[in-house]
Protein backbone atom coordinates (compact mmCIF):
# COMPACT_ATOMS: atom_id res chain seq x y z
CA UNK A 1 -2.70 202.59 111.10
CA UNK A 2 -5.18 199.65 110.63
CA UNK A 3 -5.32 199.03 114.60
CA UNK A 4 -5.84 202.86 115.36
CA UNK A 5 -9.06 203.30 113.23
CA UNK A 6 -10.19 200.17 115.37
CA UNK A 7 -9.47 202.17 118.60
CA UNK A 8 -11.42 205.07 117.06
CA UNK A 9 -14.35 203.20 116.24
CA UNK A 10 -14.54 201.30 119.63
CA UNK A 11 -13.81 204.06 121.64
CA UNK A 12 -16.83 206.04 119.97
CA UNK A 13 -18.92 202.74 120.20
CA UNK A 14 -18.13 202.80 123.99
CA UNK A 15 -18.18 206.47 124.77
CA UNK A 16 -22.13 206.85 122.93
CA UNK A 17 -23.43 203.98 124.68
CA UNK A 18 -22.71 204.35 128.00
CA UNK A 19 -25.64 204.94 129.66
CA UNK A 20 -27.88 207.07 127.48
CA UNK A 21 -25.56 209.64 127.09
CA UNK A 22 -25.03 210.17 123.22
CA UNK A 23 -26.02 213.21 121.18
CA UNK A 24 -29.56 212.07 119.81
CA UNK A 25 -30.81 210.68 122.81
CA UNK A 26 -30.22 213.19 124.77
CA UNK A 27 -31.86 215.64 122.02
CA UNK A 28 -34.80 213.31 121.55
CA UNK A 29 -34.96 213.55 125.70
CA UNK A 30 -36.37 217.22 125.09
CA UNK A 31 -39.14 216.67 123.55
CA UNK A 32 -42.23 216.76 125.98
CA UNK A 33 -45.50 215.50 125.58
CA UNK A 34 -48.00 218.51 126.21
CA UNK A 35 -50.55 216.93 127.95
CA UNK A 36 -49.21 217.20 131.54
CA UNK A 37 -49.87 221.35 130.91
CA UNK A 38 -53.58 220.61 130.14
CA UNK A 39 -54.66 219.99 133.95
CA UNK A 40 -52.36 223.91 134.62
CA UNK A 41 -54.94 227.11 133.67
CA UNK A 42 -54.46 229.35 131.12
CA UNK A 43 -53.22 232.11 132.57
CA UNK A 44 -50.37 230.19 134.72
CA UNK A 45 -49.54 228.53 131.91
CA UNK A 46 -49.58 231.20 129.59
CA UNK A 47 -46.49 233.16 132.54
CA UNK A 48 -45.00 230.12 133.05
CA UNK A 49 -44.17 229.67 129.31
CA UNK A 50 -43.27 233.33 129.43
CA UNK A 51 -40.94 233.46 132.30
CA UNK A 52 -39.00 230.73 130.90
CA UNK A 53 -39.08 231.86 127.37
CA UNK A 54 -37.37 235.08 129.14
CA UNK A 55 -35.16 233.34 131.54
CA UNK A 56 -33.21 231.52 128.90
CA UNK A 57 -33.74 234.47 126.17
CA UNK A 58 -35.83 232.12 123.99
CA UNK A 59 -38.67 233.18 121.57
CA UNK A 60 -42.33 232.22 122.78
CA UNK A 61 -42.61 230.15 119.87
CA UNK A 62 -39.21 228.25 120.64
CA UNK A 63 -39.17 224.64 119.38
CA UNK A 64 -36.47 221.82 120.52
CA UNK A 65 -33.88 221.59 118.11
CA UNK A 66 -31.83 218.20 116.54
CA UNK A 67 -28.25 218.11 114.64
CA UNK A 68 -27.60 216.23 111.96
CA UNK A 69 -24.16 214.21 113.17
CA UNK A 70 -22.40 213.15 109.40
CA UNK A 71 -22.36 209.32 108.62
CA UNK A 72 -25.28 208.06 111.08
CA UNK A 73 -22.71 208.22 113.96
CA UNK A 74 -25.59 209.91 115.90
CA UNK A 75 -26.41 207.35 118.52
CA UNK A 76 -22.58 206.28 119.20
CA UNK A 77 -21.18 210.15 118.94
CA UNK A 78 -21.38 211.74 122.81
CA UNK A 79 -22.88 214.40 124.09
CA UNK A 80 -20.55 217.27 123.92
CA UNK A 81 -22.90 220.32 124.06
CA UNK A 82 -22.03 222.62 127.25
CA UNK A 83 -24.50 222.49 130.21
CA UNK A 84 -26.02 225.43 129.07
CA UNK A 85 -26.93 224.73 125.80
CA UNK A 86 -28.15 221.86 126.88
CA UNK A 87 -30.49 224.13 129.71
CA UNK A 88 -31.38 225.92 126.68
CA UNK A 89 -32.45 223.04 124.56
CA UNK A 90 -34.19 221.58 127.35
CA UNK A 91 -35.94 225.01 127.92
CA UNK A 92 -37.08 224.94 123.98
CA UNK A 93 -38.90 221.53 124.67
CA UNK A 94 -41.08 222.51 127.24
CA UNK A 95 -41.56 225.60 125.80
CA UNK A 96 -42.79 223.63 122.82
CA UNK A 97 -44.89 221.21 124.62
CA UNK A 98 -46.86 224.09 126.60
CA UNK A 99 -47.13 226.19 123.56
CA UNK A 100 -48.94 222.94 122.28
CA UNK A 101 -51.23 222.65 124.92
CA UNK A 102 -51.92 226.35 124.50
CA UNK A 103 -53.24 226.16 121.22
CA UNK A 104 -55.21 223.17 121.79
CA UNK A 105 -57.36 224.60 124.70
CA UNK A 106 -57.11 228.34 123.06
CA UNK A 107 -55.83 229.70 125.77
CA UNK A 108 -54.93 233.42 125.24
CA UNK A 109 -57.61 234.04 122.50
CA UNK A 110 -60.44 236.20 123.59
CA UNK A 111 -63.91 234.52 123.62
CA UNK A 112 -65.85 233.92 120.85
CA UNK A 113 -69.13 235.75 121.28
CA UNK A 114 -71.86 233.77 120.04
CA UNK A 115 -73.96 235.66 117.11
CA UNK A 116 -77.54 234.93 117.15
CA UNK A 117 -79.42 235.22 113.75
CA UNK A 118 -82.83 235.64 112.75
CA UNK A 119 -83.32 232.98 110.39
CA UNK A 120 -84.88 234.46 106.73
């Protein structure tokens, strides 16, 4: 019994560090930065997030989501999530990241019309 719970462990030691492929590394992969959106305008940006929002039936305010493996065996546990859940996770990320670059230019938000005062 003793030398099968040794198996166990290396096999899981070997299967989540081959490389890069276990669970939280290939979650953390999905997060984007937002700043390679900044140099796309508005309005492209604004169907790009759309269209893939829609393509993989995401809301537009979809953010990248992490599991919580039990014990801390998330770096050594593999990534066993199908292809397209993984698509779809990826798809949340970028999602994210634009939706971040969206805010911080305003994009989307109609112009704020300067109000000129008469002072007294």
């Amino acid at each position: 019994m003793r030398w099968n719970m040794m198996i166990l462990a290396s096999c899981l030691l070997t299967a989540g560090c081959v490389g890069g492929t276990s669970m939280s590394e290939q979650q953390d992969a999905n997060v984007q930065s937002s700043l390679q959106y900044d140099s796309v305008p508005c309005d492209q940006l604004l169907a790009r997030r759309n269209g893939l929002a829609q393509q993989y039936n995401l809301p537009i305010k979809a953010k990248p989501t992490f599991s919580n493996p039990a014990m801390g065996f998330g770096p050594f546990m593999p990534d066993m999530r199908s292809k397209a859940k993984r698509d779809t996770d990826k798809a949340s990320g970028e999602i994210d990241a634009m939706n971040r670059s969206i805010d911080r230019r305003d994009c989307g938000q109609p112009d704020k019309q300067k109000k000129l005062a008469l002072p007294g």
